[in-house]
Protein backbone atom coordinates (compact mmCIF):
# COMPACT_ATOMS: atom_id res chain seq x y z
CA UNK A 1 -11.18 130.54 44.35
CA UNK A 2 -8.42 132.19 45.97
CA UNK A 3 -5.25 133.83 45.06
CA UNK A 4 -1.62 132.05 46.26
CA UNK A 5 1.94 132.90 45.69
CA UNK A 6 3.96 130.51 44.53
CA UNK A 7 7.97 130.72 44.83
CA UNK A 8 9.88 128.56 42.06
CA UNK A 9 13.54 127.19 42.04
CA UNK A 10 15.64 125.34 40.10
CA UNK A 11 16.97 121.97 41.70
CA UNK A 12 18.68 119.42 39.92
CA UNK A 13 17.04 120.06 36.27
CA UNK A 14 13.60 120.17 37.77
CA UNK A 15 11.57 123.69 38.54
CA UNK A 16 10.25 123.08 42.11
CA UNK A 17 7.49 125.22 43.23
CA UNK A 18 6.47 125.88 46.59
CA UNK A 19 3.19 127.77 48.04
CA UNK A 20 4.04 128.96 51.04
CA UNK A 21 0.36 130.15 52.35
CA UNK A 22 -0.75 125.80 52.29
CA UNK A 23 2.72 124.67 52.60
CA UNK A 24 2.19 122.82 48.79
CA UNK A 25 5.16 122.11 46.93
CA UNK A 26 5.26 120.25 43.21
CA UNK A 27 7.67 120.34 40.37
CA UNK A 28 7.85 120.19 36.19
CA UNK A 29 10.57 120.03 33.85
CA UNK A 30 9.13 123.40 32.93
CA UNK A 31 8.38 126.69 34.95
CA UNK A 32 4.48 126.58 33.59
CA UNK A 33 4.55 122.47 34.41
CA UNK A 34 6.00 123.54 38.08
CA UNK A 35 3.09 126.19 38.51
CA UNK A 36 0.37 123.79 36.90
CA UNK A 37 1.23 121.06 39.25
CA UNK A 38 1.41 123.11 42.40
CA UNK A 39 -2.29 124.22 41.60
CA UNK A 40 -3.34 120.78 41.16
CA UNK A 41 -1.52 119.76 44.22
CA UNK A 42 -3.13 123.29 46.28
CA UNK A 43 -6.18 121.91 44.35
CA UNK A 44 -6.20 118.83 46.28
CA UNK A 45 -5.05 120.10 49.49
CA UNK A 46 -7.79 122.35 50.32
CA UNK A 47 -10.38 120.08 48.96
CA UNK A 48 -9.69 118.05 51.76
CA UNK A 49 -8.53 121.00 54.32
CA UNK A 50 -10.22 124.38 53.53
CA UNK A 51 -9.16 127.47 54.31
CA UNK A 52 -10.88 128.86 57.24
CA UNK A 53 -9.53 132.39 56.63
CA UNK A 54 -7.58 133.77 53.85
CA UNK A 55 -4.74 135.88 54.08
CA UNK A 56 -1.80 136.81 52.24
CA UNK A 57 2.09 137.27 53.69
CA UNK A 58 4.14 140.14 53.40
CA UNK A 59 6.86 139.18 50.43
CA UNK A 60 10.07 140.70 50.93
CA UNK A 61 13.70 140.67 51.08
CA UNK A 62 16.76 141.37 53.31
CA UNK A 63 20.64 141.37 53.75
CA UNK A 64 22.80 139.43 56.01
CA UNK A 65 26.57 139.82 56.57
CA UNK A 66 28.47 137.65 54.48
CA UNK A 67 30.54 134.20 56.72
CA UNK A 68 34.02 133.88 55.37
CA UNK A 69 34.97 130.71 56.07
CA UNK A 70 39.05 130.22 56.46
């Protein structure tokens, strides 16, 4: 068992959720059907490509200069 982030967005009346340690993505018409169906999907993916070694990115956040387009 192992502990993932997941990273949810809201596209077109549908929660997508995305794990970006695997590289899973699912979605659900709910934010707790988005996150159930990414671990089913994670589930699934590393029954059939384990982890060799488990790690966890750095999460965080930075600016960028606005583009003002003419």
């Amino acid at each position: 068992m192992g502990t993932f982030t997941a990273i949810i967005q809201y596209e077109e009346d549908m929660y997508v959720a995305k794990c970006p340690e695997i590289g899973t993505v699912s979605q659900g018409k709910t934010i707790n059907d988005a996150i159930n169906n990414l671990k089913e999907a994670t589930e699934l993916y590393l029954e059939e490509f384990p982890l060799k070694k488990s790690t966890h990115p750095l999460l965080t956040t930075f600016e960028v200069a606005e583009v003002v387009k003419a």
